[in-house]
Protein backbone atom coordinates (compact mmCIF):
# COMPACT_ATOMS: atom_id res chain seq x y z
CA UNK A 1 95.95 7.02 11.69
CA UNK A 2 96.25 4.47 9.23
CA UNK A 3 95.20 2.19 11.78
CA UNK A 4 91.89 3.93 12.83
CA UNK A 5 91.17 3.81 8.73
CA UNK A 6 91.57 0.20 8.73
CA UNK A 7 89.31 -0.34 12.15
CA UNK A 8 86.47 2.40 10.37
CA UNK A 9 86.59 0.06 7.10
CA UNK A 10 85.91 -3.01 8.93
CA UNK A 11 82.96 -1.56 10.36
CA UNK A 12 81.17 -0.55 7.76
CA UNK A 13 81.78 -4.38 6.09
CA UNK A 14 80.57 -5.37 9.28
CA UNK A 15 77.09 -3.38 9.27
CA UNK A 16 76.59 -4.03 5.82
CA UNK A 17 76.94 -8.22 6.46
CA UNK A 18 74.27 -7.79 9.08
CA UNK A 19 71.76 -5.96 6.99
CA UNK A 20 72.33 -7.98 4.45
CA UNK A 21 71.98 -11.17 6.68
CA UNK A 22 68.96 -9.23 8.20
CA UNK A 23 67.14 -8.56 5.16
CA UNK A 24 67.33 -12.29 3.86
CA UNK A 25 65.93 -13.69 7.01
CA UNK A 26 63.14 -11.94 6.26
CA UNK A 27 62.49 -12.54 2.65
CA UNK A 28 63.00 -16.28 4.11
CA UNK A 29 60.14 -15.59 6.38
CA UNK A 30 57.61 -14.06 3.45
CA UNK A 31 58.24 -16.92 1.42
CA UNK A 32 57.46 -19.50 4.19
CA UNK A 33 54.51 -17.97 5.38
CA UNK A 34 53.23 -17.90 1.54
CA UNK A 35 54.10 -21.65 1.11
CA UNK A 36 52.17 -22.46 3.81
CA UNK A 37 49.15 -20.73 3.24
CA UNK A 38 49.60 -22.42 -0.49
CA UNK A 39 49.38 -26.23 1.49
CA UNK A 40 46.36 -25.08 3.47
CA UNK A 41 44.06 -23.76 0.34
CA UNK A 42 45.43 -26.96 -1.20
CA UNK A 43 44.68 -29.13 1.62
CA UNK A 44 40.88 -27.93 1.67
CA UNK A 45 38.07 -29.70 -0.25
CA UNK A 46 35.80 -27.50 -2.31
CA UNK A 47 33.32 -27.11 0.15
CA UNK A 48 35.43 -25.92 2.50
CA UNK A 49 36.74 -23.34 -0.10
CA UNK A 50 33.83 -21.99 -0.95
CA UNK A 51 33.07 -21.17 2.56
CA UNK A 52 36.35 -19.94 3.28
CA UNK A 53 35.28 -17.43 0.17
CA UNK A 54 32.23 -16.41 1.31
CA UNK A 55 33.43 -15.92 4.73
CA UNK A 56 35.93 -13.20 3.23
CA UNK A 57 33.12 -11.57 0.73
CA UNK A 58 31.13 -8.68 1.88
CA UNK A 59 27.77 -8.99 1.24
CA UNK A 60 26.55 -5.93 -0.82
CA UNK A 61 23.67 -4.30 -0.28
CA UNK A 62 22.34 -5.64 -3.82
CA UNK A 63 21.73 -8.86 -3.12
CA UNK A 64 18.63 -7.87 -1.02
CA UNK A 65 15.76 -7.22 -2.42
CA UNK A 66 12.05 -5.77 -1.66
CA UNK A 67 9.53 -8.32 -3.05
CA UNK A 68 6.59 -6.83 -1.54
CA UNK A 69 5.22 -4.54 0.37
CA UNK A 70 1.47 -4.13 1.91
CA UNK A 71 -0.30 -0.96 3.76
CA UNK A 72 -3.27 -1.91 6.49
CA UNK A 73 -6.10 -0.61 6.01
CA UNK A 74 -4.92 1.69 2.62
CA UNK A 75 -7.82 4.52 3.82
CA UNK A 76 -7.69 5.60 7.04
CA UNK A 77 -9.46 8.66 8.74
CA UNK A 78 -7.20 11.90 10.22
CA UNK A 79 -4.58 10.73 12.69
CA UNK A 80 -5.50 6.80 12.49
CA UNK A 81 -2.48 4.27 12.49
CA UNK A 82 -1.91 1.99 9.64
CA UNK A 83 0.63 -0.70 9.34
CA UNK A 84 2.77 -1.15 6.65
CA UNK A 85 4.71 -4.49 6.18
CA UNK A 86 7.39 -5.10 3.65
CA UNK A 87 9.39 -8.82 2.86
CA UNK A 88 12.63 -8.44 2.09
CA UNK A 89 14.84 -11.42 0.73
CA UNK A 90 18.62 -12.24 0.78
CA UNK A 91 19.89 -13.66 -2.31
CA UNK A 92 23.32 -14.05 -1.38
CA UNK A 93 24.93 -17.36 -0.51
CA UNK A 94 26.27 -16.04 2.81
CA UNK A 95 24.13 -14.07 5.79
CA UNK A 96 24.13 -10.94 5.94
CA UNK A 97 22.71 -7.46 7.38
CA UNK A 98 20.02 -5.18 5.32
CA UNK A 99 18.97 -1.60 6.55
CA UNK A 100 15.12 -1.01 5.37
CA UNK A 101 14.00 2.36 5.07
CA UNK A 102 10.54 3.35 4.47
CA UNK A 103 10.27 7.07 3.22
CA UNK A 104 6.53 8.64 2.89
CA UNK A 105 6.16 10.87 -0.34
CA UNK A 106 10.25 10.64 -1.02
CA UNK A 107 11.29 11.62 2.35
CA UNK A 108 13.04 8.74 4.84
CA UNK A 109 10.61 8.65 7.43
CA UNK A 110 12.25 5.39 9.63
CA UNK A 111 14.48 2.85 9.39
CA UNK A 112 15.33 -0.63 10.93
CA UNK A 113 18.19 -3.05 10.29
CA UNK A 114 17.58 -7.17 9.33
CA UNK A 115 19.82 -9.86 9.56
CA UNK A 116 18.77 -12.66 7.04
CA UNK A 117 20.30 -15.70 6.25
CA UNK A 118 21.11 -16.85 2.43
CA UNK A 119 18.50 -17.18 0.75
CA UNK A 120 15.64 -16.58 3.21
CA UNK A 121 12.87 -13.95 3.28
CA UNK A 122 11.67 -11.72 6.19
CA UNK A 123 9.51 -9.10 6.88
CA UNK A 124 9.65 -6.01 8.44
CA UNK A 125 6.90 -3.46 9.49
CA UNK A 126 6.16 0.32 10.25
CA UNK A 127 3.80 2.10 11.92
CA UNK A 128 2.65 5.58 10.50
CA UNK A 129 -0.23 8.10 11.01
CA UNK A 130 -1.30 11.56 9.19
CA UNK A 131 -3.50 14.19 10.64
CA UNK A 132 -3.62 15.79 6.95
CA UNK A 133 -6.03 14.17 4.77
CA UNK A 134 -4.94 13.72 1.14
CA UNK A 135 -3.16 11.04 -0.74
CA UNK A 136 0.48 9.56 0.48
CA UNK A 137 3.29 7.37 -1.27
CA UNK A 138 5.41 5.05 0.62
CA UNK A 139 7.90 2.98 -0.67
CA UNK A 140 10.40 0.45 1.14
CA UNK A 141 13.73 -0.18 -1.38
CA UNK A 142 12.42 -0.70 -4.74
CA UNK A 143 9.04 -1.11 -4.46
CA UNK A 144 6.24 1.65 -3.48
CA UNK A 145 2.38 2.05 -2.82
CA UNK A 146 -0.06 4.88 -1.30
CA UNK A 147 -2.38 5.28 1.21
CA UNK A 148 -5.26 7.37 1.78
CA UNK A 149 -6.05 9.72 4.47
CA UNK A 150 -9.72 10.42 4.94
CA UNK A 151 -11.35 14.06 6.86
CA UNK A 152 -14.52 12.74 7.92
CA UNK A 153 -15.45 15.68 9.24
CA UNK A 154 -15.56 17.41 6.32
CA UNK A 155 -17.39 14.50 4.34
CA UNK A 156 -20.18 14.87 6.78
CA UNK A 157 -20.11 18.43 5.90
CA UNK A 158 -20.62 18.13 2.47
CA UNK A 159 -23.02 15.03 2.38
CA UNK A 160 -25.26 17.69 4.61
CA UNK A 161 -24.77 21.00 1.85
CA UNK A 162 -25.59 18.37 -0.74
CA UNK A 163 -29.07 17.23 1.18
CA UNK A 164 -30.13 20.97 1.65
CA UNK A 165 -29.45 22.17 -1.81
CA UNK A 166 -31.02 19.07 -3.61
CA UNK A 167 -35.11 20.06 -5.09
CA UNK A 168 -37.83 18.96 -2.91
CA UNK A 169 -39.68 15.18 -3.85
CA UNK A 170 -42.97 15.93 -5.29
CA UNK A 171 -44.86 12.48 -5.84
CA UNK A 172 -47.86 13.91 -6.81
CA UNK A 173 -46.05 15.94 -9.74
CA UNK A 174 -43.65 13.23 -10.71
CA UNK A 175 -46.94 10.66 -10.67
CA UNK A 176 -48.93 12.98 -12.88
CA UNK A 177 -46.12 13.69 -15.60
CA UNK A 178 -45.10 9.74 -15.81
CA UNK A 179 -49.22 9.26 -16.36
CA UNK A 180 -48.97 12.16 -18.75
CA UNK A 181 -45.94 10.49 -20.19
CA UNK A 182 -46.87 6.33 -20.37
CA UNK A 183 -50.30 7.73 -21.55
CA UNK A 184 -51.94 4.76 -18.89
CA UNK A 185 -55.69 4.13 -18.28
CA UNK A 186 -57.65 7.27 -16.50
CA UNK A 187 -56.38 6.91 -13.41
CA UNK A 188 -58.79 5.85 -10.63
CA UNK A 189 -60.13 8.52 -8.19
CA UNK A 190 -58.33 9.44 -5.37
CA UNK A 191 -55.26 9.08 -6.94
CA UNK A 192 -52.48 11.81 -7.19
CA UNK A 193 -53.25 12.37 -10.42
CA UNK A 194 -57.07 13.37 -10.42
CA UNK A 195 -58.87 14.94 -7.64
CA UNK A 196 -61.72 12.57 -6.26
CA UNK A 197 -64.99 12.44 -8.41
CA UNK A 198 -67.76 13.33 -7.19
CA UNK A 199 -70.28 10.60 -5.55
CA UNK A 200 -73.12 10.09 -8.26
CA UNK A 201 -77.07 10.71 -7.09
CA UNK A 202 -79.62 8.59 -8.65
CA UNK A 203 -82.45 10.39 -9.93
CA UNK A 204 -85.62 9.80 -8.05
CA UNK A 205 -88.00 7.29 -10.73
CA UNK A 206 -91.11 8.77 -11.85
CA UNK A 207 -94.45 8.65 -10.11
CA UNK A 208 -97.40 7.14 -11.90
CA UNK A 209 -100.26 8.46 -12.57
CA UNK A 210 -103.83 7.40 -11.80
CA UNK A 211 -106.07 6.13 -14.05
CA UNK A 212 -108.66 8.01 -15.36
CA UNK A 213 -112.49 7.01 -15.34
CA UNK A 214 -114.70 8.53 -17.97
CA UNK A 215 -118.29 8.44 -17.33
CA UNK A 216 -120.95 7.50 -20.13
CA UNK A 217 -119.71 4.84 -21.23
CA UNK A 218 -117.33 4.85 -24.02
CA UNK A 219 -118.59 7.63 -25.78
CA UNK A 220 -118.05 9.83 -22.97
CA UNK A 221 -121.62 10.71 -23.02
């Protein structure tokens, strides 16, 4: 019995020696694996480190940004296609990915993803068409603008109920009342503002009479 005691005791030494051996192996291991990743930053110049670091950084969507953004033709008739083109620039020091989406009167309408290098710009463009006339905002990020939608149609319409209902052009009574009005010379016959006068007829000339011859000389007699 005493024995089997003695042969239990030793075990458990011996289990405890290996985890104990085990467990400072590894703590060996940490610490060499941090050492040497200490030489290597050290061992880089600072070029090298900064691209190391911006190899590890995520780019966040803030350092793109929307500079402009222009609509083709802005008025367009029902169902026409206009093109609208936004530039969109990465002003991070590393290349990354941007997602543009253009949304017409708040609503996302498309989307399409860019890949810019640092510090470049590039555009990206959309395509959209409305068969409802009226007045529409689009914006891309940041930055926004409208377009027009035009019922032609209708226009026509309402240029012709505008024709119809306007007074009828009379010269002769507009030419009278600005005579009236300016007070001018008598205007000349014919005109629109006096009937034509009448042709003039020369009275015929008188016809002379003959002379008379008295008899008896001057005394009548």
């Amino acid at each position: 019995m005493l024995h089997k005691l003695q042969s239990s005791v030793a075990s458990n030494l011996t289990m405890k020696l290996l985890a104990g051996t085990l467990l400072a192996l590894l703590l060996a291991l940490v610490a060499s694996l941090v050492a040497c990743s200490s030489s290597l930053t050290q061992a880089l110049t600072p070029e090298e480190k900064t691209v190391a670091i911006a190899q590890q950084t995520v780019t966040t969507p803030s350092a793109f940004k929307v500079i402009s953004l222009t609509i083709s033709p802005p008025n367009v008739n029902r169902g026409e296609a206009l093109s609208i083109i936004a530039n969109v620039k990465n002003a991070s020091t590393t290349e990354g990915s941007y997602k543009a989406g253009l949304a017409v009167n708040k609503i996302l309408e498309s989307s399409k993803t860019l890949t810019i290098p640092a510090g470049d710009t590039q555009s990206v463009s959309f395509t959209v068409s409305r068969t409802q006339a009226g007045t529409y905002e689009v914006s891309v990020g940041d930055v926004a603008s409208i377009f027009t939608v035009i019922d032609q149609a209708n226009l026509a319409q309402q240029s012709n109920i505008s024709n119809t209902s306007s007074p009828p052009n009379n010269s002769s009574s507009s030419c009278c009342e600005s005579s009236q009005i300016s007070n001018s010379a008598t205007p000349s016959s014919g005109s629109c503002c006096a009937p034509p006068a009448a042709p003039k007829v020369s009275a015929p000339a008188p016809t002379p009479l003959p002379p008379q011859t008295r008899s008896g000389g001057c005394c009548g007699n």
